[in-house]
C-alpha atoms as a PDB file:
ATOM      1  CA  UNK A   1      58.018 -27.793 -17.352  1.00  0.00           C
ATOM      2  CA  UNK A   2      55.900 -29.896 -19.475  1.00  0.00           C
ATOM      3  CA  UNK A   3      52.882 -29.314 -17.558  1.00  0.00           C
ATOM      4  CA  UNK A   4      53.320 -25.545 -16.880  1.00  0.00           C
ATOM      5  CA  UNK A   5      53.739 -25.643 -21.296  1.00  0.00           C
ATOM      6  CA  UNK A   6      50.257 -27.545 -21.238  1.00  0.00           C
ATOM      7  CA  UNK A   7      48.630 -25.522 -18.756  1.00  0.00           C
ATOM      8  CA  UNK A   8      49.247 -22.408 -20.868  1.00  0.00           C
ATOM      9  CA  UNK A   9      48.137 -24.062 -24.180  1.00  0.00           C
ATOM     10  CA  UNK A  10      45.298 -24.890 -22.198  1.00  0.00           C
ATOM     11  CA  UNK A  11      44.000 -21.583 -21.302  1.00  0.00           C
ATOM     12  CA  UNK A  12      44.960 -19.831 -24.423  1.00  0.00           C
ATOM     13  CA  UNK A  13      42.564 -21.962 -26.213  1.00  0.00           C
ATOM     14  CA  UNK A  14      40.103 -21.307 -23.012  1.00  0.00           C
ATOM     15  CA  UNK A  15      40.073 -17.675 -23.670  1.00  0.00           C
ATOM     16  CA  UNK A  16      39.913 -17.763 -27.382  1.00  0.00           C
ATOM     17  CA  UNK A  17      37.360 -19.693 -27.498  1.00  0.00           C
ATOM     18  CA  UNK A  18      35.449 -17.090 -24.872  1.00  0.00           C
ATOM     19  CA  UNK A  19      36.832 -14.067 -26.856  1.00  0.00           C
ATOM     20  CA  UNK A  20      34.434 -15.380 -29.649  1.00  0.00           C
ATOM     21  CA  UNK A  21      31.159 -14.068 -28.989  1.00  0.00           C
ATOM     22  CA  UNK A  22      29.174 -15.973 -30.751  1.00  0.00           C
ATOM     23  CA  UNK A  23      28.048 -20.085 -30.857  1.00  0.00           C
ATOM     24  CA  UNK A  24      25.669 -22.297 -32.841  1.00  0.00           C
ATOM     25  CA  UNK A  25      24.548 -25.608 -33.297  1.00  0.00           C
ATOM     26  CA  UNK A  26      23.635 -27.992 -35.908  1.00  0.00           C
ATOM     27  CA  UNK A  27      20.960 -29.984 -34.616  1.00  0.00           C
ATOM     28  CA  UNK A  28      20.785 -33.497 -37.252  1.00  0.00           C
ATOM     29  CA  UNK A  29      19.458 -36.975 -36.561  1.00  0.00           C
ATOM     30  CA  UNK A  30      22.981 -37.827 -36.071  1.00  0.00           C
ATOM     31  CA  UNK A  31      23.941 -35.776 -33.172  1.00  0.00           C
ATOM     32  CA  UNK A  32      24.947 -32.117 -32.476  1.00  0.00           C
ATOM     33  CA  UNK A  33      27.320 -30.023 -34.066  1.00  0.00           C
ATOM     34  CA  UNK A  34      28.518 -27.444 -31.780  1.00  0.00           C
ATOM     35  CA  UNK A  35      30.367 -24.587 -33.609  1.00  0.00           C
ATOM     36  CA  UNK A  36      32.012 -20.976 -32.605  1.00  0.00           C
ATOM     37  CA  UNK A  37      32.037 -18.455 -35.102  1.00  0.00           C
ATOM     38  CA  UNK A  38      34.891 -15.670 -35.432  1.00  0.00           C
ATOM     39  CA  UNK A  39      34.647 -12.465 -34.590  1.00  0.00           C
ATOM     40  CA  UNK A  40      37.615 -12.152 -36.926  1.00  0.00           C
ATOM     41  CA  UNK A  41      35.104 -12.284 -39.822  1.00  0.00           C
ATOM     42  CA  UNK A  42      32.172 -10.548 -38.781  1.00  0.00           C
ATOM     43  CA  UNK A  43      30.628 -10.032 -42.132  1.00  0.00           C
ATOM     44  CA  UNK A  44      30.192 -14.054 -42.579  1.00  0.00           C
ATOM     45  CA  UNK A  45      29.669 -14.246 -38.406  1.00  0.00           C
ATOM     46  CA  UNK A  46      27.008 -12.003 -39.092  1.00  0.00           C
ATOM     47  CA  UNK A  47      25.621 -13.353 -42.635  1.00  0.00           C
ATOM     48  CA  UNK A  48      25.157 -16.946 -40.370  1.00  0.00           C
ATOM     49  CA  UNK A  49      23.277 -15.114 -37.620  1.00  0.00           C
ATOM     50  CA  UNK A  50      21.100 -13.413 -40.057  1.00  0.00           C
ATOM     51  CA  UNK A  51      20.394 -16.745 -42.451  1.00  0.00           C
ATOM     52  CA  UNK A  52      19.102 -18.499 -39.072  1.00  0.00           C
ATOM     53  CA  UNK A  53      16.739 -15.778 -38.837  1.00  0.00           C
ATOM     54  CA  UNK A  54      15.529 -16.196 -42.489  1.00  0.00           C
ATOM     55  CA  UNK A  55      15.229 -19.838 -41.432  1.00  0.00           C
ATOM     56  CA  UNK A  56      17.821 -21.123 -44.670  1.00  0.00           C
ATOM     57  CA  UNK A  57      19.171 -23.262 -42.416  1.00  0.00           C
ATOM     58  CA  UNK A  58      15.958 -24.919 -40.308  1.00  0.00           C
ATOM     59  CA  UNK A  59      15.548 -28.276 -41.989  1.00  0.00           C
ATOM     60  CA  UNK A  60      18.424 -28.037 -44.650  1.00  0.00           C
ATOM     61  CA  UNK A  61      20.523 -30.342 -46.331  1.00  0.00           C
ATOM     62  CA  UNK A  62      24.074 -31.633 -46.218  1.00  0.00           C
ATOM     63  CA  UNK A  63      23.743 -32.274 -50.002  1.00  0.00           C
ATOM     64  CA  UNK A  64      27.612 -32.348 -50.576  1.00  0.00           C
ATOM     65  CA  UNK A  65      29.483 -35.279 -49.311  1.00  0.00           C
ATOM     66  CA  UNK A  66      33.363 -35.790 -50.030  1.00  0.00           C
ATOM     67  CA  UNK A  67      35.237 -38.139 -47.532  1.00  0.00           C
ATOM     68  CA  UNK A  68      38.100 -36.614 -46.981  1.00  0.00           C
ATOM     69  CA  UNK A  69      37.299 -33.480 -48.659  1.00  0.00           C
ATOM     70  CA  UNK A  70      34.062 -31.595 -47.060  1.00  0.00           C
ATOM     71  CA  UNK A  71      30.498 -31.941 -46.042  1.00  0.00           C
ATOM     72  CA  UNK A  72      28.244 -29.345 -47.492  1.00  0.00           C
ATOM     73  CA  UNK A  73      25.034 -28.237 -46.848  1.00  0.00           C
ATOM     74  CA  UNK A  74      22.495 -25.657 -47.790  1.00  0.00           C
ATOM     75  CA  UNK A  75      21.637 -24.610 -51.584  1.00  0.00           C
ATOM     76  CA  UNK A  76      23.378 -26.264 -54.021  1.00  0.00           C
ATOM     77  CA  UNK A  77      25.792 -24.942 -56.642  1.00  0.00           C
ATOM     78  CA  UNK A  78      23.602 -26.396 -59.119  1.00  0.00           C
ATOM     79  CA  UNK A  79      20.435 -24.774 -57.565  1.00  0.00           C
ATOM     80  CA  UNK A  80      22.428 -21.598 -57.194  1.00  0.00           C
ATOM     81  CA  UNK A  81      23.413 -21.873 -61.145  1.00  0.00           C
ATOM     82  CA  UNK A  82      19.949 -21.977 -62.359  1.00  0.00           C
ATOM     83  CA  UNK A  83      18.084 -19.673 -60.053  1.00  0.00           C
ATOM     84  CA  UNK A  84      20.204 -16.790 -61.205  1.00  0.00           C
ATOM     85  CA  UNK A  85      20.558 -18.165 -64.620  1.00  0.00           C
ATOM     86  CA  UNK A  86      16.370 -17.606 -64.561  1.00  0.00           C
ATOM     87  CA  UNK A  87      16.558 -13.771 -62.961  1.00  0.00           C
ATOM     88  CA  UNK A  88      16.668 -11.491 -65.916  1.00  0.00           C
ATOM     89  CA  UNK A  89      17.903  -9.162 -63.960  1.00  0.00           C
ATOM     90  CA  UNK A  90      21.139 -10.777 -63.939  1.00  0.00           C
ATOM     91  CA  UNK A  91      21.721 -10.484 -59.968  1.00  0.00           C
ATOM     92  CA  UNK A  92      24.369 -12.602 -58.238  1.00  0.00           C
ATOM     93  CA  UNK A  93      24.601 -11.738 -55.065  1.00  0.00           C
ATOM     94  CA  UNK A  94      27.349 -12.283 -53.124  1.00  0.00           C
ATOM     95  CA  UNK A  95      29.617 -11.845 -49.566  1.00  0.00           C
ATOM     96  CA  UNK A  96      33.345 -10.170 -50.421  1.00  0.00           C
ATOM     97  CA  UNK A  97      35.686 -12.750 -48.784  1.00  0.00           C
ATOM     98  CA  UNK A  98      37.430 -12.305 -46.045  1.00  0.00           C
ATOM     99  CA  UNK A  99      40.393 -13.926 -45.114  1.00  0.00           C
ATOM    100  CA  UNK A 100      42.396 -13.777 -41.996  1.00  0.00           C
ATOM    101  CA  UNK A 101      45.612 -16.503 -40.884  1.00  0.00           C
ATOM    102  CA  UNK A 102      43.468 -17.455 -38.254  1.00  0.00           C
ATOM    103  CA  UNK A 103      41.047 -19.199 -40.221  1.00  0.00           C
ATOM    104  CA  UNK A 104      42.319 -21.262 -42.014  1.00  0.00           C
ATOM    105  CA  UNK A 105      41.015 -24.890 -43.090  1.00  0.00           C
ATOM    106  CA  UNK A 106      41.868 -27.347 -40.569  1.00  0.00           C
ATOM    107  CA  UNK A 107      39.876 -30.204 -39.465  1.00  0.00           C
ATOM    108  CA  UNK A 108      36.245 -29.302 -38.453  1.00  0.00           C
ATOM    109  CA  UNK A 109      36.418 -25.593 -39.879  1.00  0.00           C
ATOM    110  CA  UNK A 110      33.174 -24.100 -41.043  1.00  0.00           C
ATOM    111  CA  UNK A 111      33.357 -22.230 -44.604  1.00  0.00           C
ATOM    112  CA  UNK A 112      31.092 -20.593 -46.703  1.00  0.00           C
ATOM    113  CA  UNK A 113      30.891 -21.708 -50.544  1.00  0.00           C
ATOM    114  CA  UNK A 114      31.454 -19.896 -53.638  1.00  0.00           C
ATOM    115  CA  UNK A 115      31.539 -20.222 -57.403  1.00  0.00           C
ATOM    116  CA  UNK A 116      34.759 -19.658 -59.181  1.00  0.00           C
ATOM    117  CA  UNK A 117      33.953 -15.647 -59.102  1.00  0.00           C
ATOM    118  CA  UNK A 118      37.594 -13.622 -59.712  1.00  0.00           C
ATOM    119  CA  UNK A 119      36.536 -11.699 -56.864  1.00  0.00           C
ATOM    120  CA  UNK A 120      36.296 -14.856 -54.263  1.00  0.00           C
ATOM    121  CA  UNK A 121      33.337 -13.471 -52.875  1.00  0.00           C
ATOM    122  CA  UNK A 122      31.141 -16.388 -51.148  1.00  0.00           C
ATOM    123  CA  UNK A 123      27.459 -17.477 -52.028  1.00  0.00           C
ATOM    124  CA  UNK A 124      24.739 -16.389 -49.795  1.00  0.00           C
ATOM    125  CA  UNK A 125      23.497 -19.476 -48.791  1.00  0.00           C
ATOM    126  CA  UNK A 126      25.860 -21.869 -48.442  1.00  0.00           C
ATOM    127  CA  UNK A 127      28.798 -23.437 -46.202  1.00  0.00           C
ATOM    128  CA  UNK A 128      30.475 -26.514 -45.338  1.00  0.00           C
ATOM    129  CA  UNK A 129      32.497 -28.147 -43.444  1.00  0.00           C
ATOM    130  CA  UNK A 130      36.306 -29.279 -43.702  1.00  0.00           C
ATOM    131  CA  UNK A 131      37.254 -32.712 -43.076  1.00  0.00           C
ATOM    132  CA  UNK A 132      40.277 -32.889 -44.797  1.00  0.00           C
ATOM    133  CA  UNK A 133      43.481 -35.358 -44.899  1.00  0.00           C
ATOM    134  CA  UNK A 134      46.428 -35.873 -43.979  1.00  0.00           C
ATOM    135  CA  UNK A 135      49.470 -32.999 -44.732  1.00  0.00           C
ATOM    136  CA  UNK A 136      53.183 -33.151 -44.829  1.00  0.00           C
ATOM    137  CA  UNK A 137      55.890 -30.819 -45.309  1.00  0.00           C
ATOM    138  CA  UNK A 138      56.516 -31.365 -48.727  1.00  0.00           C
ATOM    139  CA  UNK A 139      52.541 -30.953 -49.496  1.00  0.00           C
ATOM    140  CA  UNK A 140      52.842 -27.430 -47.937  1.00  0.00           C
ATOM    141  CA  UNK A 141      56.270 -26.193 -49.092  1.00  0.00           C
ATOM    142  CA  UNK A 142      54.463 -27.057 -52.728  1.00  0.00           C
ATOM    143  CA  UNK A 143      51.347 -24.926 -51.657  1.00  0.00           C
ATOM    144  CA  UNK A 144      54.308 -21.872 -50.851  1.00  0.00           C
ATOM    145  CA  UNK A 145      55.597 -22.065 -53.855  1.00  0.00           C
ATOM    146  CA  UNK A 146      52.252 -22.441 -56.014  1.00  0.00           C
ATOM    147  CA  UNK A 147      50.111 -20.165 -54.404  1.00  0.00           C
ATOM    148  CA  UNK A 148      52.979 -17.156 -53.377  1.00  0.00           C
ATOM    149  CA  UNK A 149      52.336 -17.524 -49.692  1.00  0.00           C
ATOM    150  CA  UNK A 150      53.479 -18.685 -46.448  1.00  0.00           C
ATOM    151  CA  UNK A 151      51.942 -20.843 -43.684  1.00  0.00           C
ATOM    152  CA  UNK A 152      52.021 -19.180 -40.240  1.00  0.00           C
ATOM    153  CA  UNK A 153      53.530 -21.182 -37.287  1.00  0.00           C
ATOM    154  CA  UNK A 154      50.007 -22.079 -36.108  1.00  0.00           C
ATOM    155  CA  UNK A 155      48.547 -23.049 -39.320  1.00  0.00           C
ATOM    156  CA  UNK A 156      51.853 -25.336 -40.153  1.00  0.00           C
ATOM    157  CA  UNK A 157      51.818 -27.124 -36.544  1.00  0.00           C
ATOM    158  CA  UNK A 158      48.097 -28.116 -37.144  1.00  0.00           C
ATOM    159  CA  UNK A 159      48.085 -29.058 -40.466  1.00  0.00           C
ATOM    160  CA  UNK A 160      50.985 -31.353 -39.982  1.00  0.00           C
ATOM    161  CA  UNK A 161      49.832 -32.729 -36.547  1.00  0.00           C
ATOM    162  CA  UNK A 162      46.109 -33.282 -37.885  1.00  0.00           C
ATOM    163  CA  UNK A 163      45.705 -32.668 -41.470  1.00  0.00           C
ATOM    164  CA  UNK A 164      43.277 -30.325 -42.982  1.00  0.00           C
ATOM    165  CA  UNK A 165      42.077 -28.798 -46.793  1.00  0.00           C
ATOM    166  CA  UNK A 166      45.608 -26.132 -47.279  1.00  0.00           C
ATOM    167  CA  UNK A 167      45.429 -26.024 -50.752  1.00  0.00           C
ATOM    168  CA  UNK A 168      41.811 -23.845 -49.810  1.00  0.00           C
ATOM    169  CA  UNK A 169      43.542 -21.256 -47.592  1.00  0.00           C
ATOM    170  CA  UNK A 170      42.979 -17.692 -49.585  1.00  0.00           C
ATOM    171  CA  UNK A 171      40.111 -18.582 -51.687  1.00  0.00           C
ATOM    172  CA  UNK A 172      37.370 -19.791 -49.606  1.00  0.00           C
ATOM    173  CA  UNK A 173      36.563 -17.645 -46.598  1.00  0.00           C
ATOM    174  CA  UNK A 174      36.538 -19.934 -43.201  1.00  0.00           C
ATOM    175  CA  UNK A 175      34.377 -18.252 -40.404  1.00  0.00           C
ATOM    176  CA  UNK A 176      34.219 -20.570 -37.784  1.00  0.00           C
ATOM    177  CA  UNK A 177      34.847 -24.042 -36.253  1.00  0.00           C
ATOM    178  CA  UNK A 178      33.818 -27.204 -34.150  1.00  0.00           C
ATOM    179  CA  UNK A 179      34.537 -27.303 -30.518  1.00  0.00           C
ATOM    180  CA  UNK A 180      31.978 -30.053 -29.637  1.00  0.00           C
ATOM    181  CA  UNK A 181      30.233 -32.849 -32.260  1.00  0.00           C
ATOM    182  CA  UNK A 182      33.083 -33.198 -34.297  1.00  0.00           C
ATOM    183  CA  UNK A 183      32.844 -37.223 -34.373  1.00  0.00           C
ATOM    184  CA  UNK A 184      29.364 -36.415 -35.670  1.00  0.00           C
ATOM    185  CA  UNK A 185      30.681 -34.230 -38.938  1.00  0.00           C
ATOM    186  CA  UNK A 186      33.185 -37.179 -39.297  1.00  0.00           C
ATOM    187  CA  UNK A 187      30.643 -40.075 -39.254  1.00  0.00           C
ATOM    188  CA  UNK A 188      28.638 -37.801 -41.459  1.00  0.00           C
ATOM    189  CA  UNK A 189      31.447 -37.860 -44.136  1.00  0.00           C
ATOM    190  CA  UNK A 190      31.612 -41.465 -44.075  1.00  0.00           C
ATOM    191  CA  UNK A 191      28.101 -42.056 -45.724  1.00  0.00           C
ATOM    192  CA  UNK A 192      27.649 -43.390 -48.721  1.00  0.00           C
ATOM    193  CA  UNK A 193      26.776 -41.091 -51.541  1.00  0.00           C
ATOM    194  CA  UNK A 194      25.675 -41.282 -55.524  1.00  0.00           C
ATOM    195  CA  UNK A 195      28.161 -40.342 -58.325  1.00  0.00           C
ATOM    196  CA  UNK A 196      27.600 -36.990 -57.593  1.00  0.00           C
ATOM    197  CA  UNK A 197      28.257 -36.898 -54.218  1.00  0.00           C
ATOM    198  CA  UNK A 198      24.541 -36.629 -52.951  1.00  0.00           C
ATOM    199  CA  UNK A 199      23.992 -38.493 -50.017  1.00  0.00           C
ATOM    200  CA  UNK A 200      22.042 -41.770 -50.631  1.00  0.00           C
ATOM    201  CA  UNK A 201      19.601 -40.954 -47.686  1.00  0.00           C
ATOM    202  CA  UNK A 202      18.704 -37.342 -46.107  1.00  0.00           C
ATOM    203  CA  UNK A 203      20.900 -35.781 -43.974  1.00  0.00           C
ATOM    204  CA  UNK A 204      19.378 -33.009 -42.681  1.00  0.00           C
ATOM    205  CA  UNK A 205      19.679 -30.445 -40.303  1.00  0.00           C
ATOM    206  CA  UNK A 206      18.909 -27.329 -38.682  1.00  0.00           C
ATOM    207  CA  UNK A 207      20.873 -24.330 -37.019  1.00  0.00           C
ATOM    208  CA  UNK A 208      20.318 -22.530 -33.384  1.00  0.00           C
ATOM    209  CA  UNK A 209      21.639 -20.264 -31.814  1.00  0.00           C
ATOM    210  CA  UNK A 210      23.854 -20.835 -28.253  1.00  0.00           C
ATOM    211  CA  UNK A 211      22.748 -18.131 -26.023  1.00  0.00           C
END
């Protein structure tokens, strides 16, 4: 019985990994980082696709490291701040979130950034990844009660089994997440950074696309 449970679990996560269309890679000095992104947000799916056209992502940063917290790469907030603080225009441009219980922020989920916009809308330029901690019960029943929502089977069993950012879920659109590299992302969290969490050396990377 306990192997006809684990052969189903098995191939669920077989074909929903193939019912996402879409895979790319994080090439850094460090290893690969082999991600899928969801068809289940196609508007960020397809921002990603586009930005490795633009070439954003060929020879970017991870300029953002939090152990335990995230890895982010790509333009800075601070960057971000003063580039639209100098368009007289006024223009902040931004992605409307998009949110489904699927993605959610476990371990190894790739999100896009934002500022603290009412809206939740993400910035253009910008994601990370979620390395996280470790959750219990009480840690989510709190989230419940603070936030006015409720964890779905799936997002309880893998929070509590592996840990993950829950306190995120609803504000910061995930679109994706690892299926291959993720000891990379992890020993890339682990570096040592200045007081505001720059890396002390260059972590750099660049973004393909898995045909």
């Amino acid at each position: 019985m306990r192997y006809l449970t684990l052969l189903f679990v098995l191939v669920f996560l077989h074909q929903f990994a193939v019912a996402q269309s879409r895979k790319i890679a994080f090439k850094t000095d460090y290893g690969t980082i082999k991600v899928m992104l969801y068809d289940f947000t196609p508007k960020h799916r397809d921002l990603m696709l586009k930005s490795n056209q633009d070439s954003i992502y060929q020879d970017a940063l991870f300029n953002r490291i939090i152990e335990n917290f995230v890895v982010q790469g790509g333009e800075h907030d601070m960057d971000i701040a003063k580039r639209e603080a100098a368009d007289s225009t006024g223009n902040k441009p931004r992605l409307a979130g998009e949110f489904d219980a699927r993605a959610f922020h476990k371990i190894g989920a790739l999100g896009q950034g934002r500022d603290d916009n009412p809206q939740k809308a993400s910035f253009l330029n910008q994601i990370y990844f979620v390395i996280g901690k470790k959750v219990t019960e009480d840690h989510l029943a709190k989230l419940e009660a603070q936030k006015g929502i409720k964890f779905t089977k799936e997002q309880r069993g893998e929070y509590l089994k592996n840990g993950g950012l829950p306190r995120l879920d609803g504000d910061y659109t995930i679109f994706g997440e690892i299926y291959e590299g993720m000891e990379v992302i992890m020993a890339i969290s682990r570096f040592k950074t200045d007081k505001d969490d720059f890396p002390l050396s260059p972590v750099r990377f660049s973004v393909s696309v898995i045909e």
